[in-house]
N, C-alpha and C. Protein backbone atom coordinates (compact mmCIF):
# COMPACT_ATOMS: atom_id res chain seq x y z
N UNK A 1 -69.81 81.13 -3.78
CA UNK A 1 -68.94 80.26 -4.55
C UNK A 1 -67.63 80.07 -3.80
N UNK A 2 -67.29 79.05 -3.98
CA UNK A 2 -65.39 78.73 -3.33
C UNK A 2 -64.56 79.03 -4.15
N UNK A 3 -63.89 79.63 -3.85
CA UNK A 3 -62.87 80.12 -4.93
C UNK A 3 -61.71 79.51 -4.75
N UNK A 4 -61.65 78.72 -4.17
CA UNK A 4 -60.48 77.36 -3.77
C UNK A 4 -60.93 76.24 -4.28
N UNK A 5 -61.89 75.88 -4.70
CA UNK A 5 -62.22 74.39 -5.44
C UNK A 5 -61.05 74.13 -5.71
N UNK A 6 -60.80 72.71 -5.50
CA UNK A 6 -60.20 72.01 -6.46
C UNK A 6 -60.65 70.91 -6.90
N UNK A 7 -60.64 70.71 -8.40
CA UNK A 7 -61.01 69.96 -8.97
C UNK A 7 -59.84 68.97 -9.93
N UNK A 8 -60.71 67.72 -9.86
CA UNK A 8 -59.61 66.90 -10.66
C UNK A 8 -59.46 67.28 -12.05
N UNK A 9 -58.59 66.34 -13.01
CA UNK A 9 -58.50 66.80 -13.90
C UNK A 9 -59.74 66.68 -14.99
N UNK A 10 -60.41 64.93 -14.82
CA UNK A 10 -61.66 65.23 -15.25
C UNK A 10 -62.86 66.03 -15.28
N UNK A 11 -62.68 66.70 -13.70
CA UNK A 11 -63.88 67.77 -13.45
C UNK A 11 -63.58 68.56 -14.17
N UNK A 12 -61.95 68.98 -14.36
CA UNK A 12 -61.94 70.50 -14.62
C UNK A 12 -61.84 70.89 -16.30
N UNK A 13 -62.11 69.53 -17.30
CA UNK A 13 -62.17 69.06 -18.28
C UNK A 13 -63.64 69.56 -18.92
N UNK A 14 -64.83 68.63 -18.05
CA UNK A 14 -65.80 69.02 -18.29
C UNK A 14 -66.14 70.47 -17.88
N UNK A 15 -66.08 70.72 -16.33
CA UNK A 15 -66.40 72.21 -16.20
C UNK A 15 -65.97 73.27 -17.15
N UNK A 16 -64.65 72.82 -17.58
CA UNK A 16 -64.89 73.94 -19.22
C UNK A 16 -65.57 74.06 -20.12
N UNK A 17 -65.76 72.87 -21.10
CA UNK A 17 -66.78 72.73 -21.59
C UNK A 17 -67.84 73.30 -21.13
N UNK A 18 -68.29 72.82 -20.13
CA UNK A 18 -69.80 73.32 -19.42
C UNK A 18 -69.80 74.82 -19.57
N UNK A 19 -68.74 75.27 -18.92
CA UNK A 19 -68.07 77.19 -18.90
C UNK A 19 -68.27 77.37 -20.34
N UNK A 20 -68.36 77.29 -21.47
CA UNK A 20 -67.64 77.50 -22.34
C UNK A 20 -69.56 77.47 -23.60
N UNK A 21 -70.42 76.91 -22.74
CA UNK A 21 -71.49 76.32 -23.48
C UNK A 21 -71.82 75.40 -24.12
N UNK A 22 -70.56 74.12 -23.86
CA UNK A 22 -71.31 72.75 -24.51
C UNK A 22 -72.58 71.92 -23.93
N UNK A 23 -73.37 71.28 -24.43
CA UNK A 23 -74.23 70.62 -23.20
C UNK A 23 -73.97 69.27 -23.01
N UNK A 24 -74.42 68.93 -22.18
CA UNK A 24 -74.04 67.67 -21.05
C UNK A 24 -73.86 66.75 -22.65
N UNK A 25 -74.66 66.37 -23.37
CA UNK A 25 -74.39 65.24 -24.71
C UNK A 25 -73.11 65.45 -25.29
N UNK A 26 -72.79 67.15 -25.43
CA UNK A 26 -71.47 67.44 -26.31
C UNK A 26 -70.58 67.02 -25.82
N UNK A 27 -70.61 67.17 -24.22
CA UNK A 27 -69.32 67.10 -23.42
C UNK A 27 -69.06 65.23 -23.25
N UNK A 28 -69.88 64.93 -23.26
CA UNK A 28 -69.96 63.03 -23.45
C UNK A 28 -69.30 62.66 -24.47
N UNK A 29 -69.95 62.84 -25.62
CA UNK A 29 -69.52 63.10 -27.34
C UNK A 29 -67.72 63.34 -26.99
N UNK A 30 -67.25 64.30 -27.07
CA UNK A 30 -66.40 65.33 -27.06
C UNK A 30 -65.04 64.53 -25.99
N UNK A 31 -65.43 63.85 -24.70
CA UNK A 31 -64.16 63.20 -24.19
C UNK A 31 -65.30 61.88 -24.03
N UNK A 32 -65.82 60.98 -24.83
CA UNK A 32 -65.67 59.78 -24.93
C UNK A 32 -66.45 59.16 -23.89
N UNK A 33 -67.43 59.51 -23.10
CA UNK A 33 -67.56 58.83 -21.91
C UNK A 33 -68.87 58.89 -22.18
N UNK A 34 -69.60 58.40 -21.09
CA UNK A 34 -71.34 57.94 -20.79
C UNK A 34 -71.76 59.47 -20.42
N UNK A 35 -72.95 59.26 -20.66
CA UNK A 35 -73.88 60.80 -20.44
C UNK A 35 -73.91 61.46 -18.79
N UNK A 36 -74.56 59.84 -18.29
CA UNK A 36 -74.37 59.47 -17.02
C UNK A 36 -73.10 59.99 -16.11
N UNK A 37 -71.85 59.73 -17.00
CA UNK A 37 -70.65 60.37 -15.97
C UNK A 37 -70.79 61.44 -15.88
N UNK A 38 -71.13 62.15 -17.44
CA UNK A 38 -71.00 63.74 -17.09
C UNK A 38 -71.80 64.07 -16.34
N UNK A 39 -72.72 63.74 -16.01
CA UNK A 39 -74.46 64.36 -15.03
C UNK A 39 -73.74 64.50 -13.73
N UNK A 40 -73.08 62.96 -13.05
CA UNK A 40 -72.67 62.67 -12.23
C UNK A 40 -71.25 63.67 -11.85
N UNK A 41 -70.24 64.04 -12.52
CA UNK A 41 -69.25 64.78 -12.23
C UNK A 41 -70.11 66.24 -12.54
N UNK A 42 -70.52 66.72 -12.98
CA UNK A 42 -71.09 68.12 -12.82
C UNK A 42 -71.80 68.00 -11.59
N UNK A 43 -72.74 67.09 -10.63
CA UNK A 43 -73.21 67.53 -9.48
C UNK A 43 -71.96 67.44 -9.11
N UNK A 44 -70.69 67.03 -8.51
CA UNK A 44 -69.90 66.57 -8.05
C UNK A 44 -69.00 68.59 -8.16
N UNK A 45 -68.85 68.53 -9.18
CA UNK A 45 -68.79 69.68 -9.40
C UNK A 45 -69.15 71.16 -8.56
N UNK A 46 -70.49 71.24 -9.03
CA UNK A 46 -71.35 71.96 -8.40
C UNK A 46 -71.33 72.12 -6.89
N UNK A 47 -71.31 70.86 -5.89
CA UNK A 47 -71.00 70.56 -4.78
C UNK A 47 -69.46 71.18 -4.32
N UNK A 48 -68.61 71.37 -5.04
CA UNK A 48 -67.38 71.33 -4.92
C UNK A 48 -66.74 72.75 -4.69
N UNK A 49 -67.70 73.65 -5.94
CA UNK A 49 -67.79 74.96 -5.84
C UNK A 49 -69.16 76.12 -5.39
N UNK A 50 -69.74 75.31 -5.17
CA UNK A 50 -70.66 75.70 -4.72
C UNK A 50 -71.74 76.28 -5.13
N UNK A 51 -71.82 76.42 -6.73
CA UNK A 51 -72.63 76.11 -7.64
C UNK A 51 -74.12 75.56 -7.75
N UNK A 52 -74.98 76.38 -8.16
CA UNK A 52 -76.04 75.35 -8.18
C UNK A 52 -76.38 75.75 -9.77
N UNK A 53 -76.11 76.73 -10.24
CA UNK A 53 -76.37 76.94 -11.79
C UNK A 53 -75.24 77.61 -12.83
N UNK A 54 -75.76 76.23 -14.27
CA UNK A 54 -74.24 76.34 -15.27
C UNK A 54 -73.86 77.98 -15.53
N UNK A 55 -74.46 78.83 -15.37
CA UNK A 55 -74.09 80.39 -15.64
C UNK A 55 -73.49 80.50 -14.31
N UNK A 56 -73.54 80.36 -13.09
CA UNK A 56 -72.60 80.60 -12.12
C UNK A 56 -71.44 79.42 -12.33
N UNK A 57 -71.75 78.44 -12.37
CA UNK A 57 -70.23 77.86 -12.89
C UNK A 57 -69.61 78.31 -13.91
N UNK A 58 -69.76 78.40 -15.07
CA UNK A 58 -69.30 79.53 -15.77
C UNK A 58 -68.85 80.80 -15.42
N UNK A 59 -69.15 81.62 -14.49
CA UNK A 59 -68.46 83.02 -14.26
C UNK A 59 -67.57 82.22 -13.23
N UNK A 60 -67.81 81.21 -12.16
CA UNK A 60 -66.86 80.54 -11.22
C UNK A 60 -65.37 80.35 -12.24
N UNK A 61 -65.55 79.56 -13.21
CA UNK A 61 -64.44 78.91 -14.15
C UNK A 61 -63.79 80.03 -15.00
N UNK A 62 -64.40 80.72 -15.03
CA UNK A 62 -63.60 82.05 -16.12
C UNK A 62 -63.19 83.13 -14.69
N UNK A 63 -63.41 83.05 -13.66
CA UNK A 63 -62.85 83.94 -12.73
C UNK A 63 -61.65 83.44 -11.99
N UNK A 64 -61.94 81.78 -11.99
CA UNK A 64 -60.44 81.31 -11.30
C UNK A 64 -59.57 81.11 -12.78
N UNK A 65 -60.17 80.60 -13.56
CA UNK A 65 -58.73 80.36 -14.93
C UNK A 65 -58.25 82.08 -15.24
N UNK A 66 -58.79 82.67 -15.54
CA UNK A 66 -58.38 84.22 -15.54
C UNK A 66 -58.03 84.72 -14.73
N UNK A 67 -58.01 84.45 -13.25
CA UNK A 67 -57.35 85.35 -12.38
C UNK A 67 -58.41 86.52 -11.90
N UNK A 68 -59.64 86.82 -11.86
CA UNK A 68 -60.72 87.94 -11.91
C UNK A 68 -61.28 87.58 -10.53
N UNK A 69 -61.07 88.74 -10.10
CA UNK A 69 -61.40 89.11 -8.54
C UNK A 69 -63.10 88.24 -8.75
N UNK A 70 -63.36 87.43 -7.71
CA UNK A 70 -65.25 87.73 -7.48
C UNK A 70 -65.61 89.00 -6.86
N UNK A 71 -64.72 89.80 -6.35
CA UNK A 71 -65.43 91.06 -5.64
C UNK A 71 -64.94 92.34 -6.41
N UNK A 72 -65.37 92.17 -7.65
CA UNK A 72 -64.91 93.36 -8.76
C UNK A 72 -66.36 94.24 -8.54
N UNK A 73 -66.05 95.39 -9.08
CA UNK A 73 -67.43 95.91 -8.88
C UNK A 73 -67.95 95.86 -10.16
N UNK A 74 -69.30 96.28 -9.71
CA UNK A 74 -70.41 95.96 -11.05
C UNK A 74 -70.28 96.91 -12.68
N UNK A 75 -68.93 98.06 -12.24
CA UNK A 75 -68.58 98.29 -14.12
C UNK A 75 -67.49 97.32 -14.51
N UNK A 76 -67.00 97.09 -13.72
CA UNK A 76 -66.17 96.35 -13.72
C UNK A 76 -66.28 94.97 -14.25
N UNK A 77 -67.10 94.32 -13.53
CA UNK A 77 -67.62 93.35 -13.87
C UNK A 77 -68.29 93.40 -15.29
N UNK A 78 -69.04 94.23 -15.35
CA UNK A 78 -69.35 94.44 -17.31
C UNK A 78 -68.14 94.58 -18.63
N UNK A 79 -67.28 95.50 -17.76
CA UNK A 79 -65.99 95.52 -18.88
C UNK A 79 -65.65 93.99 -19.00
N UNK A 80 -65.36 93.23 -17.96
CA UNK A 80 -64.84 92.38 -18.08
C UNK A 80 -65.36 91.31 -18.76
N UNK A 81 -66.85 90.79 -18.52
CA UNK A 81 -67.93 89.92 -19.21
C UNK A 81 -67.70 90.63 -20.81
N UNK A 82 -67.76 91.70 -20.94
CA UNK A 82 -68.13 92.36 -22.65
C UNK A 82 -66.42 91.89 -23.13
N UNK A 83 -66.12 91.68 -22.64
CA UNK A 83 -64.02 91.57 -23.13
C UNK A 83 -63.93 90.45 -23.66
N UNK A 84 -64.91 89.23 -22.43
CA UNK A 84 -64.79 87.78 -22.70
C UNK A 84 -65.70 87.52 -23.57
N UNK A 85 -66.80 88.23 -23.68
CA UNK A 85 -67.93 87.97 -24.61
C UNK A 85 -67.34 88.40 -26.49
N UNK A 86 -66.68 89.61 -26.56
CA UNK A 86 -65.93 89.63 -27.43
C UNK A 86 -64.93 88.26 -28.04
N UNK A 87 -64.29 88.13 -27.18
CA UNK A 87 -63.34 87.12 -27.61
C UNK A 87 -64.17 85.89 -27.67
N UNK A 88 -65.28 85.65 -27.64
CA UNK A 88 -66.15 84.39 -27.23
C UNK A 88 -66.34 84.40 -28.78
N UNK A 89 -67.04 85.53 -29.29
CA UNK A 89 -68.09 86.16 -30.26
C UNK A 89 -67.07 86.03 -31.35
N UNK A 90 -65.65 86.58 -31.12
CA UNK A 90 -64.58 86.17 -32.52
C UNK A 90 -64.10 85.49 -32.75
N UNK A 91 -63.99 83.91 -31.54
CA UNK A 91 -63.67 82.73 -31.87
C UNK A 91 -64.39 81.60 -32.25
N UNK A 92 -66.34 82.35 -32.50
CA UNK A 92 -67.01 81.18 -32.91
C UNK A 92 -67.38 82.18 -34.60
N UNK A 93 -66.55 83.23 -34.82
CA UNK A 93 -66.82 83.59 -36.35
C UNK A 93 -65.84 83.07 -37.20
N UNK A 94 -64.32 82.93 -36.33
CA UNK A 94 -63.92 82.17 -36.52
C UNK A 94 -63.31 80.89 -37.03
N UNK A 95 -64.07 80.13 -36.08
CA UNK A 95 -64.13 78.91 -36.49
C UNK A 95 -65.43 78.52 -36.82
N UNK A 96 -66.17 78.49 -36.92
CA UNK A 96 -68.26 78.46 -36.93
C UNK A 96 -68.22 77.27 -37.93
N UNK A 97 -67.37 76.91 -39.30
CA UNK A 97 -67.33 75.68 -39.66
C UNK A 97 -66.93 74.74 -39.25
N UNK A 98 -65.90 74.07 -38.18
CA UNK A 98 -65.49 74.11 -37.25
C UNK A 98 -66.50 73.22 -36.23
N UNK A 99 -67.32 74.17 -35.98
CA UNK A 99 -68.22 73.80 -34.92
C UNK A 99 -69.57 73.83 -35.15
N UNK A 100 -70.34 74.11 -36.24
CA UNK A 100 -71.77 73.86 -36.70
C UNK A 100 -71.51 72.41 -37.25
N UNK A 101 -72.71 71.59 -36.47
CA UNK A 101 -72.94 70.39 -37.65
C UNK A 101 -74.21 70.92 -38.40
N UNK A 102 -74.70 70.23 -39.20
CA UNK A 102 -75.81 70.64 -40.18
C UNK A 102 -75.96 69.59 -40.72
N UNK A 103 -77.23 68.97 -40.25
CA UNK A 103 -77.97 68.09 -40.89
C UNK A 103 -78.64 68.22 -41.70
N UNK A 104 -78.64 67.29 -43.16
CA UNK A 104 -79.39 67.42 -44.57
C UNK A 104 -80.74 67.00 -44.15
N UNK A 105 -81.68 67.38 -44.81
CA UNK A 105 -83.32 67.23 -44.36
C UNK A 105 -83.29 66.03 -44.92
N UNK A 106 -84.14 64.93 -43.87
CA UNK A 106 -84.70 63.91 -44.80
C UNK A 106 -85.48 63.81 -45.71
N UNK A 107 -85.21 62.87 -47.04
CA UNK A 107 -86.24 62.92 -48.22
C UNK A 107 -87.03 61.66 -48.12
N UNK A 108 -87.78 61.94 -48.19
CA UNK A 108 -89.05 60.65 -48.19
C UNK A 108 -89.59 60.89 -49.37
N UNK A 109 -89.89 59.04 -49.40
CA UNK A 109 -90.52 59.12 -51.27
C UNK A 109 -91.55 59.30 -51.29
N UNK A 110 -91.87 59.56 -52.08
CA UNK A 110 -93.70 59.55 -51.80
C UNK A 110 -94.25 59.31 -53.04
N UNK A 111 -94.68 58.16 -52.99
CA UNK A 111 -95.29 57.61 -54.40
C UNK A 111 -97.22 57.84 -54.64
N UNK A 112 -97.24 58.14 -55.41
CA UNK A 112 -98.77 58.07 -55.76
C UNK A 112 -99.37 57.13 -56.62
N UNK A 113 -100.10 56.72 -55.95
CA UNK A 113 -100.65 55.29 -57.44
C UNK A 113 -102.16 55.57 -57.63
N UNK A 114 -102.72 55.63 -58.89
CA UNK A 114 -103.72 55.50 -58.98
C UNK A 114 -104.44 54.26 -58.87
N UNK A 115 -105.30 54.74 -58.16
CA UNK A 115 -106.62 53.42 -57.49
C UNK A 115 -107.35 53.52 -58.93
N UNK A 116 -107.22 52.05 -58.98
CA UNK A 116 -108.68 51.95 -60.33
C UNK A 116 -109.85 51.28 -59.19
N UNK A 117 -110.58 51.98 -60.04
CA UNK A 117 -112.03 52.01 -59.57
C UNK A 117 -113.09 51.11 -60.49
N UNK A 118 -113.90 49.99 -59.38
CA UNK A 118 -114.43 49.27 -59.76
C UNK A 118 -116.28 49.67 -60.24
């Protein structure tokens, strides 16, 4: 990974999101744009940091916005994931209304007619 990326402000818009677990539709949804851009700025992305998968962009984006060594060692690296995973875990209990949509089931009518019989 590069730990010098720089990214514009749109990249670094979506790459949160992306960091963060929205998917490519939310992040469209969410700043207004075509599906298409986001596809297109996440390879752009990816290329940039060197990335080829959203869980390594994700630890990429939470290691440069936080300040977290990439060469922490591996308890280390767990304290630190379980810290962020905490704070992940109490800001979607949170807010969880917020951020669940919930769709009502569709009702379909359903009529029965009796057939008369000849």
């Amino acid at each position: 990974m590069n730990k010098n990326a720089e990214l514009t402000k749109r990249e670094g818009q979506i790459a949160e999101r992306i960091a963060w677990g929205a998917s490519l539709k939310e992040v469209a949804h969410a700043l207004h744009i075509a599906y298409k851009t986001v596809d297109n700025t996440r390879c752009k992305i990816f290329e940039k940091t060197g990335c080829s998968k959203i869980n390594e962009l994700s630890a990429w984006w939470f290691c440069t916005r936080y300040g977290i060594s990439f060469d922490l060692s591996p308890m280390a690296r767990s304290a630190v994931a379980s810290f962020l995973l905490l704070i992940f875990i109490g800001g979607e209990i949170h807010y969880s209304k917020d951020f669940c949509r919930y769709r009502a089931g569709r009702r379909y009518r359903v009529e029965y007619r009796n057939r008369i019989k000849d």
